[in-house]
PDB file of N, CA and C in Angstrom:
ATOM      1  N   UNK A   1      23.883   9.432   7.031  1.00  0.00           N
ATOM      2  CA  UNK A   1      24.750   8.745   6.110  1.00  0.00           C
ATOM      3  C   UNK A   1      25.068   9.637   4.919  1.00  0.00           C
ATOM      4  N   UNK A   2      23.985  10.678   4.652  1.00  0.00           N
ATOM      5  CA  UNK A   2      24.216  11.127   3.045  1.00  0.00           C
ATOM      6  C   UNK A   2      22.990  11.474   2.698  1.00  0.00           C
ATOM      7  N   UNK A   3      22.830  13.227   2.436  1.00  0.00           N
ATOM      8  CA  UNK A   3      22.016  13.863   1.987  1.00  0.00           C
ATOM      9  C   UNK A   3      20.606  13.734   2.939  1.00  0.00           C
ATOM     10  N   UNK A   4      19.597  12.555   2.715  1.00  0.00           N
ATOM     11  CA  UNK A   4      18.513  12.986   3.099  1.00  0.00           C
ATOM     12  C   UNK A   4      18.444  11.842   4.441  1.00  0.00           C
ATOM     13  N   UNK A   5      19.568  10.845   4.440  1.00  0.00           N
ATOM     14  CA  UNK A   5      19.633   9.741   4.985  1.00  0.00           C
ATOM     15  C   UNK A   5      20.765   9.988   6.378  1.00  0.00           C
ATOM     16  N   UNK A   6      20.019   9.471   7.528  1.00  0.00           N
ATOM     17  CA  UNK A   6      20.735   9.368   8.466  1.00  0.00           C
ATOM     18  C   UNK A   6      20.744   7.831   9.077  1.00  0.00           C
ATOM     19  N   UNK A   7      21.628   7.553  10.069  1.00  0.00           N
ATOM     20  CA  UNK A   7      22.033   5.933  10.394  1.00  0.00           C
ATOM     21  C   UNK A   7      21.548   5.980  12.376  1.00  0.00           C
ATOM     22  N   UNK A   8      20.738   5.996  12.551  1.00  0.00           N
ATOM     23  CA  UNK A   8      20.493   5.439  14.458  1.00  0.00           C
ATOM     24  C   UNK A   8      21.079   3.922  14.873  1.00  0.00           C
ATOM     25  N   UNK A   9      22.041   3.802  15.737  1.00  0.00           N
ATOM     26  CA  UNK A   9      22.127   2.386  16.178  1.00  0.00           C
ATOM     27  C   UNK A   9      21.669   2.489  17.652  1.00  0.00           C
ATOM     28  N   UNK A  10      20.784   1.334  17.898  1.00  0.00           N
ATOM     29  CA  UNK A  10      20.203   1.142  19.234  1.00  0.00           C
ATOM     30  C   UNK A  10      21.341  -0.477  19.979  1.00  0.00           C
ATOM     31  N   UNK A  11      22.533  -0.066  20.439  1.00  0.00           N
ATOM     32  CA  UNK A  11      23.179  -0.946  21.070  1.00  0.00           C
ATOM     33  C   UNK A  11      22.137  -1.607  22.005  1.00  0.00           C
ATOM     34  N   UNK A  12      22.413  -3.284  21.972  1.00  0.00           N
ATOM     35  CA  UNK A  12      22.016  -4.186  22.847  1.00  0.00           C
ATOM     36  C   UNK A  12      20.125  -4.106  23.267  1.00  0.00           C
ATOM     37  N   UNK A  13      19.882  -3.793  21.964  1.00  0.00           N
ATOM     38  CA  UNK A  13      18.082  -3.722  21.587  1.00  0.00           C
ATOM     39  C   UNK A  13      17.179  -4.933  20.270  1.00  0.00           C
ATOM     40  N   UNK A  14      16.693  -5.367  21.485  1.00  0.00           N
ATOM     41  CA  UNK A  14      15.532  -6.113  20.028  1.00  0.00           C
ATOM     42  C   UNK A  14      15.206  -5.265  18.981  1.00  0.00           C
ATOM     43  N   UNK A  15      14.732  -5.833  18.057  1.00  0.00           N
ATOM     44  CA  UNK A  15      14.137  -5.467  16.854  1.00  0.00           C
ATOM     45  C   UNK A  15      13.052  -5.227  17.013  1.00  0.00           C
ATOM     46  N   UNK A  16      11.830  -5.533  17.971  1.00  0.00           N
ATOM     47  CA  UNK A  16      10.798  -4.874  18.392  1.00  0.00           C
ATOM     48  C   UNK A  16      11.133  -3.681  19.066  1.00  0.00           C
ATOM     49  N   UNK A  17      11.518  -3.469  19.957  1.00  0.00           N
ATOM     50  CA  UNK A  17      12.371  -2.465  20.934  1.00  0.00           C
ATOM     51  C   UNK A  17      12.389  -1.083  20.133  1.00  0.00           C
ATOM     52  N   UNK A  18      13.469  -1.797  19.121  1.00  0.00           N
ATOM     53  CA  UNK A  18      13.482  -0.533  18.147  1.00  0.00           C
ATOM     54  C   UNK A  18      12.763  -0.038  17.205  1.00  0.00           C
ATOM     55  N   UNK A  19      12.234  -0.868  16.811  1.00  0.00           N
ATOM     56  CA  UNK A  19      10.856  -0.646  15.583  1.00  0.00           C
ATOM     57  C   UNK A  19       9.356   0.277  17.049  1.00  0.00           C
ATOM     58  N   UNK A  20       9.344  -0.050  18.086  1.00  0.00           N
ATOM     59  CA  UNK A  20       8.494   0.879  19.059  1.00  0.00           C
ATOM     60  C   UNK A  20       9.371   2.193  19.051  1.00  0.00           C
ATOM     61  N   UNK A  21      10.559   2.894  18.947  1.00  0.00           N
ATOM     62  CA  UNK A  21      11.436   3.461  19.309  1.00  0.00           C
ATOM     63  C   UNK A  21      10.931   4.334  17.962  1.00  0.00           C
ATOM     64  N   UNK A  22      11.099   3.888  16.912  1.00  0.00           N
ATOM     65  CA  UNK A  22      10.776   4.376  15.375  1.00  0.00           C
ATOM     66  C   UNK A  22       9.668   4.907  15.106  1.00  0.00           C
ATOM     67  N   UNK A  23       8.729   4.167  15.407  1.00  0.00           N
ATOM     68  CA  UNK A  23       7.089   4.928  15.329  1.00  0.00           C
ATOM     69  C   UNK A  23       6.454   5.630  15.925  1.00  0.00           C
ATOM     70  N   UNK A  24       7.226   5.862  17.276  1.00  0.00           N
ATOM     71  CA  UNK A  24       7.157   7.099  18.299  1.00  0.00           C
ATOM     72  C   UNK A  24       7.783   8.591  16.995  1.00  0.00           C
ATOM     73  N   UNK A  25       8.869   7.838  17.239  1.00  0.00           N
ATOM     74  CA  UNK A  25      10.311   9.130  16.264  1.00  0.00           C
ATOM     75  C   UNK A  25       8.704   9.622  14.685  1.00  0.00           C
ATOM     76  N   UNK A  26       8.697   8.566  13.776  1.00  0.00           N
ATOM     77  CA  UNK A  26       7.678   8.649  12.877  1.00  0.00           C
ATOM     78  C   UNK A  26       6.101   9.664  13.324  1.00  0.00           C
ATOM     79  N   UNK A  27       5.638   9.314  14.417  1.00  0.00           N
ATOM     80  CA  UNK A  27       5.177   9.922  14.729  1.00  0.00           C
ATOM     81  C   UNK A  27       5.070  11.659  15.324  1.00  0.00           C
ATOM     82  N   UNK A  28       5.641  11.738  15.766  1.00  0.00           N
ATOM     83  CA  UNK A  28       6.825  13.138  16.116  1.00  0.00           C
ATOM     84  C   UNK A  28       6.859  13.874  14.818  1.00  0.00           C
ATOM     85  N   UNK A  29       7.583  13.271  14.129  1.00  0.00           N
ATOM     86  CA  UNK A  29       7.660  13.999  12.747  1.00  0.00           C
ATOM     87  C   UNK A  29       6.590  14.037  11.898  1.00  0.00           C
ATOM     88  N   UNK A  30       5.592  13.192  11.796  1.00  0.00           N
ATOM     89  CA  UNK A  30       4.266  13.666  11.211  1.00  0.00           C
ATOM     90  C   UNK A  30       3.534  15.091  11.683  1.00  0.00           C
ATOM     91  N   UNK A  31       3.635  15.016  13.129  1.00  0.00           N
ATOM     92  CA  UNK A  31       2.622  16.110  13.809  1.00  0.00           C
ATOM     93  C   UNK A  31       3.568  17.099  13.768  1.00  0.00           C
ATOM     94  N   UNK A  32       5.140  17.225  13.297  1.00  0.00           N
ATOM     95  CA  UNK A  32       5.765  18.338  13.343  1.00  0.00           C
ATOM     96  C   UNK A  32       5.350  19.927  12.281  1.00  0.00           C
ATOM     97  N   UNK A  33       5.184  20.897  13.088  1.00  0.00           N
ATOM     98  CA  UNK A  33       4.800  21.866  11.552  1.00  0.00           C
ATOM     99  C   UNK A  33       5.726  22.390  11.638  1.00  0.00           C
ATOM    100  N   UNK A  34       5.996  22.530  10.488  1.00  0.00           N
ATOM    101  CA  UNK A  34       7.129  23.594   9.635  1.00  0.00           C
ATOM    102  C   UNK A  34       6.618  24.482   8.352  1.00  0.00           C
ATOM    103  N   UNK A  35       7.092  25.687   9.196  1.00  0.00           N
ATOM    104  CA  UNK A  35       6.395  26.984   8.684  1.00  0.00           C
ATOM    105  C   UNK A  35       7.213  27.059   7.077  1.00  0.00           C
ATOM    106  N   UNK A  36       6.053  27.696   6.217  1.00  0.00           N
ATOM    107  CA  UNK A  36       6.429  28.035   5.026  1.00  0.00           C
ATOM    108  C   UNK A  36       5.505  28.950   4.407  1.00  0.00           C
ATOM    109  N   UNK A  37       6.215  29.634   4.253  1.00  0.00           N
ATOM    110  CA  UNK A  37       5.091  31.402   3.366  1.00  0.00           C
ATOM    111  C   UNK A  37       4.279  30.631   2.346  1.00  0.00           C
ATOM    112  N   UNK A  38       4.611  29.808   1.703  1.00  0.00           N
ATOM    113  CA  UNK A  38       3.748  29.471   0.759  1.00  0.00           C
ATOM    114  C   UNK A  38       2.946  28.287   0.747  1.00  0.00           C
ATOM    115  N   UNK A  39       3.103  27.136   1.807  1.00  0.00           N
ATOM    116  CA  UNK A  39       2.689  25.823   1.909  1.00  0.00           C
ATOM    117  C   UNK A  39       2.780  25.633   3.059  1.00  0.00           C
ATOM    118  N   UNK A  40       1.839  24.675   3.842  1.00  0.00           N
ATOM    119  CA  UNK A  40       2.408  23.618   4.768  1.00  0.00           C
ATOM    120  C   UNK A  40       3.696  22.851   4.163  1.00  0.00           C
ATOM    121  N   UNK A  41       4.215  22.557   4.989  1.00  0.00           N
ATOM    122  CA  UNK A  41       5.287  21.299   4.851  1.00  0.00           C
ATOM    123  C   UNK A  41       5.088  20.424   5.861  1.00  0.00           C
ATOM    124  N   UNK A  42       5.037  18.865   5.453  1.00  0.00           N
ATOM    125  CA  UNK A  42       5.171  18.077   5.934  1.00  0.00           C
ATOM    126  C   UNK A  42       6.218  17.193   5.933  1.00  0.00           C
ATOM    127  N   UNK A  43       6.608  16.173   6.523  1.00  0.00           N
ATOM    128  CA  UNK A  43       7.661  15.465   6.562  1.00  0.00           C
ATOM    129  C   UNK A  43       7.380  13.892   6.981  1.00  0.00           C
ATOM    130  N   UNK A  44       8.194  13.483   6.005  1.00  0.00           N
ATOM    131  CA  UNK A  44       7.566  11.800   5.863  1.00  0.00           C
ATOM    132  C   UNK A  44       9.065  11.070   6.443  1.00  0.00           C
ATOM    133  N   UNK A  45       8.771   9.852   6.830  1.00  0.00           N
ATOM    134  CA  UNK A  45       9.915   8.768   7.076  1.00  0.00           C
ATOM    135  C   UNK A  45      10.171   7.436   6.565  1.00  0.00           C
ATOM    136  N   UNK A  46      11.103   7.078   5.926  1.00  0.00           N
ATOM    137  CA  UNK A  46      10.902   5.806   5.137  1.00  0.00           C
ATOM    138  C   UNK A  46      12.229   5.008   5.833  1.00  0.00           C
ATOM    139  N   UNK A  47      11.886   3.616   6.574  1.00  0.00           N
ATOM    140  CA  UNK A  47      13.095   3.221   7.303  1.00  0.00           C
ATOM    141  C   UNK A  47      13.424   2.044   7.237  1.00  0.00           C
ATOM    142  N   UNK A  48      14.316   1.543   6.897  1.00  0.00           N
ATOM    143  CA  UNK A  48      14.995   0.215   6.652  1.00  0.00           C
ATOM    144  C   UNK A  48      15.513  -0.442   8.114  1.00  0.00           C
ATOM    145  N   UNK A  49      14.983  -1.439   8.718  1.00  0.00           N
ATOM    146  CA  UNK A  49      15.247  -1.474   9.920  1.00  0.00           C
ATOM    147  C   UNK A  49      16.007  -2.714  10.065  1.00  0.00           C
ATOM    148  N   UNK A  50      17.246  -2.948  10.614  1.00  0.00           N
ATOM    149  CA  UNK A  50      18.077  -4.482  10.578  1.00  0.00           C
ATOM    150  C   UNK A  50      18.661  -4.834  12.352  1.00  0.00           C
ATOM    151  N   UNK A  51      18.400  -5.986  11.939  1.00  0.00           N
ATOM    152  CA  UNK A  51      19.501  -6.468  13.315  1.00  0.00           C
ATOM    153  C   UNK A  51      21.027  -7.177  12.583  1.00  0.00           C
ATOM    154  N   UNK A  52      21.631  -6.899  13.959  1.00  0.00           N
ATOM    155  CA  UNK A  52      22.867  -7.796  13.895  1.00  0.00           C
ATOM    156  C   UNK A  52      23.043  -9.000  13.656  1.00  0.00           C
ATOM    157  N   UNK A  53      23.861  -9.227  12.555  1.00  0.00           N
ATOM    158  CA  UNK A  53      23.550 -10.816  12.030  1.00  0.00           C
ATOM    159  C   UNK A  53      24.810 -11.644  12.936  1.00  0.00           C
ATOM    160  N   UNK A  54      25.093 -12.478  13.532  1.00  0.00           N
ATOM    161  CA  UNK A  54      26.658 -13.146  13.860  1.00  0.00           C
ATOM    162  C   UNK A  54      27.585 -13.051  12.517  1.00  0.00           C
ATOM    163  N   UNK A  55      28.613 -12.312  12.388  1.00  0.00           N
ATOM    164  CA  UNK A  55      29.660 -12.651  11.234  1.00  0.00           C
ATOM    165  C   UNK A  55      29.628 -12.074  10.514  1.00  0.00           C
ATOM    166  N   UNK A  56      28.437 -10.709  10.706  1.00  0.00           N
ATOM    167  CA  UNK A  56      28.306  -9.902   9.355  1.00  0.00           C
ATOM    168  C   UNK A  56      29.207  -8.551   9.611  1.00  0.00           C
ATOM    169  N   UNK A  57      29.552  -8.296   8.318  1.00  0.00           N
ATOM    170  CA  UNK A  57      30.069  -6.437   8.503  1.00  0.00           C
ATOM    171  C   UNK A  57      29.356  -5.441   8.373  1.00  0.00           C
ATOM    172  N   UNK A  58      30.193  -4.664   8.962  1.00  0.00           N
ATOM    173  CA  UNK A  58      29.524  -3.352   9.212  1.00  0.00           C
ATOM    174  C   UNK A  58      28.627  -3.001   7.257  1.00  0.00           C
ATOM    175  N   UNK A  59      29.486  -3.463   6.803  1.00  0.00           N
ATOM    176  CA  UNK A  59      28.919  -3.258   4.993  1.00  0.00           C
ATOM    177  C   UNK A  59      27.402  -4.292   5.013  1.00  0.00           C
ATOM    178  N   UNK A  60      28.256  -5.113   5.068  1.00  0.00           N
ATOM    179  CA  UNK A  60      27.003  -6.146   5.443  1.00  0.00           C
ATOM    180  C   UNK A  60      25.532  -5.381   5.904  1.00  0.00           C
ATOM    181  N   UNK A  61      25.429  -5.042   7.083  1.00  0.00           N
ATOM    182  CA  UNK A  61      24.400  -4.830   7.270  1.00  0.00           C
ATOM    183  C   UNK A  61      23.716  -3.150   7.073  1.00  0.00           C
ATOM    184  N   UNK A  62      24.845  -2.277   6.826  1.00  0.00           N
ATOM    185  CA  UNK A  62      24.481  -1.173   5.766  1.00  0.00           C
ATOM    186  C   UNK A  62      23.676  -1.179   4.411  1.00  0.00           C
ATOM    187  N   UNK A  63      23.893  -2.341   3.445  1.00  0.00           N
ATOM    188  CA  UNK A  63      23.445  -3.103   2.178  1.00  0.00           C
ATOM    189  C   UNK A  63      22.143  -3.484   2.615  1.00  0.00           C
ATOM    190  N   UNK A  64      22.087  -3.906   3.782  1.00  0.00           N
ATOM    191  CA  UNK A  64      20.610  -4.150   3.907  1.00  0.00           C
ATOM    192  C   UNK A  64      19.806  -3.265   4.300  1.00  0.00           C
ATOM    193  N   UNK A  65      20.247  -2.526   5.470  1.00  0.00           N
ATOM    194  CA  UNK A  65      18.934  -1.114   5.838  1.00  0.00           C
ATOM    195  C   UNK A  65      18.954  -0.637   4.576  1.00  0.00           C
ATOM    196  N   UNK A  66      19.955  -0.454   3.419  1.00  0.00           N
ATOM    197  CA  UNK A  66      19.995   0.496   2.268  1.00  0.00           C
ATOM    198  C   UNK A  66      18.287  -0.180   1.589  1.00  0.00           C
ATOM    199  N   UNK A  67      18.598  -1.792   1.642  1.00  0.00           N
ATOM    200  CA  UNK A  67      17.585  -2.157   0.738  1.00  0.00           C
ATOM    201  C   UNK A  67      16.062  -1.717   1.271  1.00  0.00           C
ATOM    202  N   UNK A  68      16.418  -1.840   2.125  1.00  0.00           N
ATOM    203  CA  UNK A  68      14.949  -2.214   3.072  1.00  0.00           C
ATOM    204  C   UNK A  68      14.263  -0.769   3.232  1.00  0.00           C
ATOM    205  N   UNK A  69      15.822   0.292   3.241  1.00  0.00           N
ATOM    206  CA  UNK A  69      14.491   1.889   3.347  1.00  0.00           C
ATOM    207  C   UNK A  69      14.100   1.922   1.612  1.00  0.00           C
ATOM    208  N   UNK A  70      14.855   1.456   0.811  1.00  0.00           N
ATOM    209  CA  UNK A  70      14.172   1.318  -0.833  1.00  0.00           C
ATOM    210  C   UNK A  70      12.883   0.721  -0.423  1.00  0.00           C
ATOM    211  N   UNK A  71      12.637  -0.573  -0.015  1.00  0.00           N
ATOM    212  CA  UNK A  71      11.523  -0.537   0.003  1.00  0.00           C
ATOM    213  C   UNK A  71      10.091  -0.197   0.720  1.00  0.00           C
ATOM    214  N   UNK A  72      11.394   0.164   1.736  1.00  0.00           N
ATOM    215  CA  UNK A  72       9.910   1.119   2.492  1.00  0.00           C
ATOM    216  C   UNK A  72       9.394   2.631   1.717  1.00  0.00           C
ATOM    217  N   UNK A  73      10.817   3.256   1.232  1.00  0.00           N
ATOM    218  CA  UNK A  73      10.040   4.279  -0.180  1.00  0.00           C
ATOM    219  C   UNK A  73       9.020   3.546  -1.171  1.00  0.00           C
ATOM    220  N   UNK A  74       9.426   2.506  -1.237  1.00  0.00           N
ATOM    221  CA  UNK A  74       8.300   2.082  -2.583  1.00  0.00           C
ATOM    222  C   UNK A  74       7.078   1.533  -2.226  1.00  0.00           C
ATOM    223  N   UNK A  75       7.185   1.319  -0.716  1.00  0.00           N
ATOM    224  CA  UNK A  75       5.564   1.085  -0.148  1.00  0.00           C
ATOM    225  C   UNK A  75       4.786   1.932  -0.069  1.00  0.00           C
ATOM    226  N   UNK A  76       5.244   3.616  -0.239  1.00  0.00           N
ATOM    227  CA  UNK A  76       4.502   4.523   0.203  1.00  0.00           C
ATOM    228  C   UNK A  76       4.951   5.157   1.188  1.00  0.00           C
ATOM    229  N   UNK A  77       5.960   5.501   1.131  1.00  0.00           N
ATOM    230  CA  UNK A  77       6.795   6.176   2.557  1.00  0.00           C
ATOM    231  C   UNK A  77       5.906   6.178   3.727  1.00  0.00           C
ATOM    232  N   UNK A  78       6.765   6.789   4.527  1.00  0.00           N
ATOM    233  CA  UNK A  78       5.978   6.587   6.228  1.00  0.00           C
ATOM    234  C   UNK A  78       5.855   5.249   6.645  1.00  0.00           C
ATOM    235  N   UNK A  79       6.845   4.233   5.954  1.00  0.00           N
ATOM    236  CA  UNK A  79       6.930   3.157   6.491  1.00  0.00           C
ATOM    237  C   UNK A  79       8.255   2.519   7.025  1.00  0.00           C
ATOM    238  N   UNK A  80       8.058   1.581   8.027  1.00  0.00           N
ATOM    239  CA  UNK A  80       9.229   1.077   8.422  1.00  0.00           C
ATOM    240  C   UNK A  80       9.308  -0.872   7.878  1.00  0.00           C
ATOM    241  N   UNK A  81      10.512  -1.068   7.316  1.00  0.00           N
ATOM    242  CA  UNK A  81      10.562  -1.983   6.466  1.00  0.00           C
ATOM    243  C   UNK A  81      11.667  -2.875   7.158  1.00  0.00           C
ATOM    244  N   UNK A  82      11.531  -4.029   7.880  1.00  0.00           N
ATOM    245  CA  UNK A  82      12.539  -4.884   8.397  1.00  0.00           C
ATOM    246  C   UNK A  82      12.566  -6.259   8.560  1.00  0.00           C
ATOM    247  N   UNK A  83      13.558  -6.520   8.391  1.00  0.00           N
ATOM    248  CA  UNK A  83      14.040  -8.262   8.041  1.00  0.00           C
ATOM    249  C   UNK A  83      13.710  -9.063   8.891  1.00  0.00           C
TER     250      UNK A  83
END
């Protein structure tokens, strides 16, 4: 979507479905190393996770993963946060 933020849609998937789909992905990227002369680097994931509401827009439900990875940053990243 922008800078550090990207958008996955899982067409015609539960919200469990995809939240198993996520913590695999979360996982992956924890155990990933990335070389640096001066540090480890690690890499964290903070994810706002939504389903399709009947009647909502595409804004609509953008406004909400927006909220929801806010608060999965404010839980302590490495979390997945959904409605």
């Amino acid at each position: 979507m922008g800078g550090e933020e990207f958008l996955v849609v899982f067409p015609e998937t539960e919200l469990e479905e995809a939240q198993a789909v996520l913590k695999r992905l979360m996982s992956k990227l924890k155990e990933a190393q990335l070389p640096d002369p001066a540090e480890r680097l690690t890499l964290t994931v903070s994810i706002g996770l939504v389903q399709f509401k009947p009647g909502e827009s595409v804004g609509d439900i953008l406004n909400r993963a927006d909220d929801l990875l806010y608060a999965a940053k404010h839980a302590g990243r490495d979390q997945i946060s959904h409605d």
